[in-house]
Protein backbone atom coordinates (compact mmCIF):
# COMPACT_ATOMS: atom_id res chain seq x y z
CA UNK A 1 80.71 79.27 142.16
CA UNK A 2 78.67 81.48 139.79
CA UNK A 3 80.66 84.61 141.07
CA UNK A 4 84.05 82.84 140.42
CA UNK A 5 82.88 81.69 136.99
CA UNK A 6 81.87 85.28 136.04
CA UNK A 7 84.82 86.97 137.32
CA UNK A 8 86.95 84.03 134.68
CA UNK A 9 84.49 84.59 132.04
CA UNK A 10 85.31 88.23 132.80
CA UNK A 11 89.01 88.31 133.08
CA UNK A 12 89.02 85.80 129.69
CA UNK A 13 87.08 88.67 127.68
CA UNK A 14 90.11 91.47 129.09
CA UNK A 15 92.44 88.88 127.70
CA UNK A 16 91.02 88.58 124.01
CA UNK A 17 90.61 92.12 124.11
CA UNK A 18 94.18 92.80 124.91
CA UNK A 19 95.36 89.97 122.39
CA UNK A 20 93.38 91.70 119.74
CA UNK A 21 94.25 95.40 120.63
CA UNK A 22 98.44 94.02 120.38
CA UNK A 23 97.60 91.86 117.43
CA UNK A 24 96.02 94.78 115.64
CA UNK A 25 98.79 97.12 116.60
CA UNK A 26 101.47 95.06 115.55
CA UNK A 27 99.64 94.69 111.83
CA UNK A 28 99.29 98.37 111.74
CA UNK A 29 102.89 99.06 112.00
CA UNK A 30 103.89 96.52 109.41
CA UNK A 31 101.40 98.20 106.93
CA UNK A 32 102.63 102.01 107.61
CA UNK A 33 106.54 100.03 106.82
CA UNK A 34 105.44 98.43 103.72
CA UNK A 35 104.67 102.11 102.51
CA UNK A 36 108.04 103.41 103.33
CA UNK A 37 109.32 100.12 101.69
CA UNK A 38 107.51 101.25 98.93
CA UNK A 39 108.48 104.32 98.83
CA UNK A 40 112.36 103.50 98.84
CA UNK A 41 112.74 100.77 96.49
CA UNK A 42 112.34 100.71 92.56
CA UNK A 43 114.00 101.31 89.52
CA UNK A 44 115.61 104.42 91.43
CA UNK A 45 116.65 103.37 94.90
CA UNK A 46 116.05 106.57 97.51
CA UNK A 47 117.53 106.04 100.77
CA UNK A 48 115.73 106.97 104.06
CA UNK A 49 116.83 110.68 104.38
CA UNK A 50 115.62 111.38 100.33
CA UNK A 51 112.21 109.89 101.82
CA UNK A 52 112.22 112.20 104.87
CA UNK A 53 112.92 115.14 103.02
CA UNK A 54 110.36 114.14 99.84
CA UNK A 55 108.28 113.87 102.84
CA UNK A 56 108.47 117.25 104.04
CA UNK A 57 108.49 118.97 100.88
CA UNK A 58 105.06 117.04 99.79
CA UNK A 59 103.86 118.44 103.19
CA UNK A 60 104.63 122.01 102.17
CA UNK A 61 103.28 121.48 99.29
CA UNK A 62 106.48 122.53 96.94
CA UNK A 63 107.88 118.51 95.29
CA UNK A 64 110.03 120.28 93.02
CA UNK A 65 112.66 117.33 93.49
CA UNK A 66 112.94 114.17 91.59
CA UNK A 67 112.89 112.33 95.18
CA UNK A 68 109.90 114.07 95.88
CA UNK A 69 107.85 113.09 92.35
CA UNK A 70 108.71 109.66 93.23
CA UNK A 71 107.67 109.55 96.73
CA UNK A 72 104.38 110.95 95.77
CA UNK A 73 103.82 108.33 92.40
CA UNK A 74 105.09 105.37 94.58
CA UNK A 75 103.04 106.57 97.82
CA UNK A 76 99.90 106.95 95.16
CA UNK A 77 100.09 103.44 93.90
CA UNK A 78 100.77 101.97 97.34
CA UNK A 79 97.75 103.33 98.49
CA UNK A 80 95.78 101.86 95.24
CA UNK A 81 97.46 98.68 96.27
CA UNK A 82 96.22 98.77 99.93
CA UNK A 83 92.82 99.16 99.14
CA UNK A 84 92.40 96.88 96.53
CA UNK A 85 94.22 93.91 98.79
CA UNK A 86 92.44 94.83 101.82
CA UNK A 87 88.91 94.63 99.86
CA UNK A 88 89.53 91.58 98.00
CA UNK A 89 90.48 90.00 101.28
CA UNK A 90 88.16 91.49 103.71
CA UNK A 91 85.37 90.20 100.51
CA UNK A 92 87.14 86.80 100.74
CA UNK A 93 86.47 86.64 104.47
CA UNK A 94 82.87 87.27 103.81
CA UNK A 95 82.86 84.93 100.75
CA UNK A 96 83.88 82.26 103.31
CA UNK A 97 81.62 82.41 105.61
CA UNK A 98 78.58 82.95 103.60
CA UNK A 99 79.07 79.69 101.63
CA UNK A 100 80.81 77.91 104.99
CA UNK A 101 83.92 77.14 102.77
CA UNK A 102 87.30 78.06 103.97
CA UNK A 103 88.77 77.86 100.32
CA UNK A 104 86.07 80.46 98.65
CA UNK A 105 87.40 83.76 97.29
CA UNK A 106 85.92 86.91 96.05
CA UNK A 107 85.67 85.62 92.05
CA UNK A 108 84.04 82.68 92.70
CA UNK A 109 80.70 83.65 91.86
CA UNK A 110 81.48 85.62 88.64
CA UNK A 111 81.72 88.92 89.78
CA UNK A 112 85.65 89.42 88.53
CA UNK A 113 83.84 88.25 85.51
CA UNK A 114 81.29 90.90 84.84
CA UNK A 115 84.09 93.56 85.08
CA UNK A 116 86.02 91.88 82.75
CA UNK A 117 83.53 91.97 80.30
CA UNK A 118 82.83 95.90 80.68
CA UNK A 119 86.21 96.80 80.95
CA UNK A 120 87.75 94.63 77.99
CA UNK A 121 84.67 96.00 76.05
CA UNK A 122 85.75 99.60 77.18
CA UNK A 123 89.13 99.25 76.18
CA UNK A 124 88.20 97.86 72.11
CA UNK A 125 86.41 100.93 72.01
CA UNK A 126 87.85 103.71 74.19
CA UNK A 127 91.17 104.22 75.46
CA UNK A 128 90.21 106.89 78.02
CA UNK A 129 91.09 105.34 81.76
CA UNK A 130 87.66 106.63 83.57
CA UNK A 131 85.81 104.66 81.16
CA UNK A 132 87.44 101.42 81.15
CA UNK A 133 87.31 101.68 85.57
CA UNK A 134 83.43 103.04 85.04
CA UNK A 135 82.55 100.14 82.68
CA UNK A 136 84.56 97.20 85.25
CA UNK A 137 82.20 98.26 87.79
CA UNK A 138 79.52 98.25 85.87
CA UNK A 139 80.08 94.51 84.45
CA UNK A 140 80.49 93.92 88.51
CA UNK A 141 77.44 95.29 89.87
CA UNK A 142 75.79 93.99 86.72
CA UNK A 143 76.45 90.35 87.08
CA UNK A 144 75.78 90.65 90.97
CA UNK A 145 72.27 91.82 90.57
CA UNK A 146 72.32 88.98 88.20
CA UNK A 147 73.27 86.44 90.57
CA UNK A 148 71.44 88.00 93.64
CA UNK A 149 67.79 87.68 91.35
CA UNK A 150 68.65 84.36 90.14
CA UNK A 151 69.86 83.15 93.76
CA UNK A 152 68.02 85.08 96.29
CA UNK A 153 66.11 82.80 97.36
CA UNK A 154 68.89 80.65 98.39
CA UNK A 155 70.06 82.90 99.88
CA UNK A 156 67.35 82.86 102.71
CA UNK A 157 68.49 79.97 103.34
CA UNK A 158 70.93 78.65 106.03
CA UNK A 159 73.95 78.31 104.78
CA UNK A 160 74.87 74.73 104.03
CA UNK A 161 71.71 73.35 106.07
CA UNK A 162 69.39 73.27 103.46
CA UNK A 163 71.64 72.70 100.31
CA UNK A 164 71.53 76.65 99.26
CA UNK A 165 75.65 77.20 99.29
CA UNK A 166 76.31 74.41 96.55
CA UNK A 167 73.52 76.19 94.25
CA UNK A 168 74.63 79.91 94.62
CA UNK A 169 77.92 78.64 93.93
CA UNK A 170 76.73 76.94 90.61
CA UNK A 171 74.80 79.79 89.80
CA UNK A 172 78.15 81.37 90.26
CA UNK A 173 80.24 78.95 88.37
CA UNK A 174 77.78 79.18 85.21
CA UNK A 175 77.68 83.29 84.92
CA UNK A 176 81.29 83.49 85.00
CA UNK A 177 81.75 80.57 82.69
CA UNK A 178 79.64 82.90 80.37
CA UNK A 179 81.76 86.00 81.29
CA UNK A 180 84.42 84.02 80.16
CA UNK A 181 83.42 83.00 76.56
CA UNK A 182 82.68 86.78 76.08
CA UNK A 183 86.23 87.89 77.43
CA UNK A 184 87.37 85.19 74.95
CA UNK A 185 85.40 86.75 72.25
CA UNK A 186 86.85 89.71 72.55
CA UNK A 187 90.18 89.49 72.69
CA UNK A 188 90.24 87.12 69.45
CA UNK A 189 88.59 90.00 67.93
CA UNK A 190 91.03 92.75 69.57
CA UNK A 191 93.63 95.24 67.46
CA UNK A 192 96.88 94.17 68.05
CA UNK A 193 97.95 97.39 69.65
CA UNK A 194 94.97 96.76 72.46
CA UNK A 195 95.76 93.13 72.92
CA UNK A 196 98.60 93.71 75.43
CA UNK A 197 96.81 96.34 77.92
CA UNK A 198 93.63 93.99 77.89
CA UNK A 199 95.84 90.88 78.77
CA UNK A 200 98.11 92.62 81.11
CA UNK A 201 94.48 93.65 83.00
CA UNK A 202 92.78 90.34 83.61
CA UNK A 203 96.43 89.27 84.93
CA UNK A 204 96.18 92.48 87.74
CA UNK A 205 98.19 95.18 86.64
CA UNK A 206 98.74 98.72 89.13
CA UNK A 207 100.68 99.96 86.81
CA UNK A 208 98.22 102.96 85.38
CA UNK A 209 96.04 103.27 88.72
CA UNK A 210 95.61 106.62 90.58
CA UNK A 211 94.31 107.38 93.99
CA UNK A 212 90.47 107.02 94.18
CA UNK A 213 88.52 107.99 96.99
CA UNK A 214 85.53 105.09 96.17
CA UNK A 215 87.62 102.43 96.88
CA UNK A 216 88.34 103.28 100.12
CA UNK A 217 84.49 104.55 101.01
CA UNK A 218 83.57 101.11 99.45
CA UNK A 219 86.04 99.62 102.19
CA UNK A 220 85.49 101.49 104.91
CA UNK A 221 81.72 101.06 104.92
CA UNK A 222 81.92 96.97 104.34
CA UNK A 223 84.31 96.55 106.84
CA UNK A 224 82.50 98.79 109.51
CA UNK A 225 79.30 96.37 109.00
CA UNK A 226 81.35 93.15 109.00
CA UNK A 227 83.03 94.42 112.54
CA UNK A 228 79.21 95.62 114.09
CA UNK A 229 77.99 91.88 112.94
CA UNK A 230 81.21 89.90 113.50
CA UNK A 231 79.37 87.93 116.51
CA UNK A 232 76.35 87.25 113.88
CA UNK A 233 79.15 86.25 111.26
CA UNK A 234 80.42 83.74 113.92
CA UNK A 235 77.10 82.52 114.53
CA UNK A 236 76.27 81.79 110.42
CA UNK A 237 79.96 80.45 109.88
CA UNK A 238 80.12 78.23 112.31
CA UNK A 239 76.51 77.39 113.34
CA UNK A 240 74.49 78.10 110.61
CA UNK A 241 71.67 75.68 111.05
CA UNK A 242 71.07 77.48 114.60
CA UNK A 243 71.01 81.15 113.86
CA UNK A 244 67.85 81.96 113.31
CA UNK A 245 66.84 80.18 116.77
CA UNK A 246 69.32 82.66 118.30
CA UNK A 247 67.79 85.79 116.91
CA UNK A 248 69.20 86.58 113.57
CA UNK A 249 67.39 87.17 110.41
CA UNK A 250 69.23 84.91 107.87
CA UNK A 251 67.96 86.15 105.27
CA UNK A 252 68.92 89.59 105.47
CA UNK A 253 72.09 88.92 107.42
CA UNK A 254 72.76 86.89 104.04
CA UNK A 255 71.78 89.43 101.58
CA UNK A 256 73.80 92.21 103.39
CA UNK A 257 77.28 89.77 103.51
CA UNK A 258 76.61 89.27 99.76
CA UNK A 259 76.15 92.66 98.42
CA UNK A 260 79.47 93.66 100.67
CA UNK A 261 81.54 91.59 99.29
CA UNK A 262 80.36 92.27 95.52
CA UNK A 263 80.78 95.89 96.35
CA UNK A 264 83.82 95.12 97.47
CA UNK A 265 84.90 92.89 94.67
CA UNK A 266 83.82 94.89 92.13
CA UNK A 267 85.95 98.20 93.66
CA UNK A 268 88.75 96.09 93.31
CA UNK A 269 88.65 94.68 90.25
CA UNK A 270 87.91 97.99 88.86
CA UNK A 271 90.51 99.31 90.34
CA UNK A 272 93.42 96.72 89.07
CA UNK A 273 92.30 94.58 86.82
CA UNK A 274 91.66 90.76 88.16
CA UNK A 275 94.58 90.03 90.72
CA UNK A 276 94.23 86.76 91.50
CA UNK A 277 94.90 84.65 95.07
CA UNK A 278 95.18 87.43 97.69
CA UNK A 279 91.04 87.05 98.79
CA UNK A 280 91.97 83.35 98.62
CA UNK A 281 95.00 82.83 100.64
CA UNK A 282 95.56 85.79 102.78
CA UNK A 283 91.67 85.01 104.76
CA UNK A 284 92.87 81.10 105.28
CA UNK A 285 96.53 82.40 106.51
CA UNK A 286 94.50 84.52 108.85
CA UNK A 287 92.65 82.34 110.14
CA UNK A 288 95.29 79.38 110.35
CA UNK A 289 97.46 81.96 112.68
CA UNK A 290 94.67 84.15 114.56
CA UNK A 291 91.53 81.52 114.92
CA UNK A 292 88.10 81.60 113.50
CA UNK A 293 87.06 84.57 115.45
CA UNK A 294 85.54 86.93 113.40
CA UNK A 295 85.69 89.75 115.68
CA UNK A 296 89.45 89.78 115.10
CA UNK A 297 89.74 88.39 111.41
CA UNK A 298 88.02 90.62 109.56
CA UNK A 299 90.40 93.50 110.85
CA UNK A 300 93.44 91.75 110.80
CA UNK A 301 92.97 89.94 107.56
CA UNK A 302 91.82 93.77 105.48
CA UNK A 303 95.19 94.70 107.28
CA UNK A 304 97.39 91.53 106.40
CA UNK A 305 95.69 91.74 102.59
CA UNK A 306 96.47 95.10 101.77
CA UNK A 307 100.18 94.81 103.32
CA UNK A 308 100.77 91.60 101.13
CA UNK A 309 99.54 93.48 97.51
CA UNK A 310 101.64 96.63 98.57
CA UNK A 311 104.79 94.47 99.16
CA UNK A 312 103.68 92.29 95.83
CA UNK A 313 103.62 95.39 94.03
CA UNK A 314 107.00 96.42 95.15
CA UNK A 315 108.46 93.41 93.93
CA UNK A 316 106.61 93.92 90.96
CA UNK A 317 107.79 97.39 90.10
CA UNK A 318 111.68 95.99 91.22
CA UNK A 319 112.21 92.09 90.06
CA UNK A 320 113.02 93.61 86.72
CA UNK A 321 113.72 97.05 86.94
CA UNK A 322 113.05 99.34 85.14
CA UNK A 323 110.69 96.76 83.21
CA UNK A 324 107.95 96.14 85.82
CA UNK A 325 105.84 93.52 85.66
CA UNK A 326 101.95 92.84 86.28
CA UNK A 327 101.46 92.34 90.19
CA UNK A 328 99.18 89.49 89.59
CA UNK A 329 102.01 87.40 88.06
CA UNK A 330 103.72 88.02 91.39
CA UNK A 331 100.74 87.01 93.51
CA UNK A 332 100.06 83.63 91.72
CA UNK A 333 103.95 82.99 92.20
CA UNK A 334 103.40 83.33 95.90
CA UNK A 335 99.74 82.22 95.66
CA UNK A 336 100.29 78.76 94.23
CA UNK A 337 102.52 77.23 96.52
CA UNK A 338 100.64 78.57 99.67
CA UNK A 339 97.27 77.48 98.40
CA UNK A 340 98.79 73.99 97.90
CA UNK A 341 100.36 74.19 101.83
CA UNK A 342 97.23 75.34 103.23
CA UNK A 343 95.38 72.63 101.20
CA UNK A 344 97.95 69.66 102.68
CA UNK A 345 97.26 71.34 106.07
CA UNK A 346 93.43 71.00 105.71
CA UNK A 347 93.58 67.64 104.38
CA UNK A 348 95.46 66.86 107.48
CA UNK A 349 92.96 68.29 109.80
């Protein structure tokens, strides 16, 4: 009996890994076609064969075309898309399971907030781009050491066994109500010529991004620990008041989801300004579709998040053409009504 139950127990593992391997796959190829959707539409349309030869001129090294100036701007903002939808999700993921909430996204404890402040501050006094992104991630990492000192020893905690999740999360709640009155502040105290680039960036705008390299060392790092401790993830989600008992230092394990997805957060908002809903309702979706398994949701969800801003942002830079409008408009257009369904459906369950 025990050899036929470890040869199931066996075969059952080749399955998920085969599900997961095909799942992955698949999510891969949609992301490399949202780039060359991307990269075709806009307020120029190119058709496939301007992309293929924009391609191979950018190759060589020689875009002396018009085709090939836009293939390289789009292709540079689709990549600042992808990274700042894949971090805000892959944070939201973490968000989720450290307070055990399935509706908990990467601003709720304030850190969209802090970068806010720095950049909005940036931008009444300096116009120069590497400032304003320096200063977001400063306000970030500012008002997550904030948080972590104020909270960290709730964070020791269990999760949701000993009451620690509902106090982080007020902690939370009251920094970024404070972030707020200062973002207030200052834009009833802004020039009228700053006014607009300060409100277009708390709505999400990729409008003036470039390629960065720190966003996607930011990403690659978080998501490389989140995939070594998915099983411990599981564990803490799911059965937090038993973790320790099974070998895993809360504590830490807590601390190290925490500063991952600030790091996270706070590459993203610096990145794009404060696009709202994708850490929210691409994780759930995820979930809803692939299962609570960690192991496979934290790849497939960075993948599915950074697809969903690059095709947002395409309909962004399109919609109104040659206007284009801030991608976090689009996002809450999608966001709202899929938040609501994904509310009804946990209501039902």
């Amino acid at each position: 009996m025990s050899t036929v139950a470890g040869k199931s127990t066996h075969i059952a593992a080749l399955q998920g890994r085969t599900r997961a391997w095909a799942v992955l796959s698949v999510l891969l190829v949609l992301a490399l076609l949202s780039f060359v959707v991307s990269g075709v539409m806009g307020s120029v349309t190119l058709s496939f064969g301007d992309i293929a030869d924009a391609t191979r001129e950018l190759l060589q090294g020689t875009a002396s075309t018009m085709a090939a100036t836009l293939v390289e701007l789009r292709l540079s903002r689709a990549l600042s898309a992808f990274v700042t939808g894949a971090s805000l999700t892959l944070a939201g993921v973490m968000m989720q399971a450290l307070l055990r909430n399935p509706l908990a996204e990467p601003y709720v404890l304030g850190v969209s907030g802090g970068a806010a402040v720095g950049a909005l501050a940036a931008m009444l006094f300096c116009t120069l781009a590497w400032v304003i992104d320096v200063a977001a991630f400063a306000g970030a990492i500012t008002i997550s050491l904030i948080l972590f000192l104020l909270a960290r020893r709730d964070l020791r905690g269990a999760s949701g066994a000993d009451g620690s999740a509902p106090l982080l999360l007020l902690t939370g709640v009251i920094l970024a109500s404070g972030c707020a009155a200062l973002v207030t502040l200052m834009l009833s105290v802004a020039p009228d010529n700053r006014l607009r680039g300060m409100v277009f960036w708390l709505i999400g705008d990729l409008s003036g991004t470039q390629f960065r390299w720190v966003p996607w060392i930011v990403l690659a790092g978080a998501l490389a620990f989140s995939v070594r401790a998915a099983r411990a993830i599981n564990v803490i989600a799911l059965h937090a008041e038993a973790a320790s008992t099974l070998g895993i230092n809360v504590a830490r394990f807590r601390g190290g989801l925490f500063i991952c997805s600030a790091l996270l957060t706070a590459s993203a908002v610096s990145n794009a300004g404060s696009i709202g809903f994708v850490g929210l309702i691409v994780p759930h979706a995820c979930r809803f579709v692939l299962g609570p398994d960690h192991r496979l949701l934290l790849p497939a969800a960075t993948l599915v998040g950074g697809t969903f801003l690059v095709l947002a942002d395409t309909l962004a830079r399109t919609i109104v053409a040659p206007q284009q409008l801030p991608v976090g408009v689009i996002t809450a257009i999608i966001g709202v009504p899929v938040f609501l369904l994904q509310l009804h459906q946990l209501r039902k369950r």
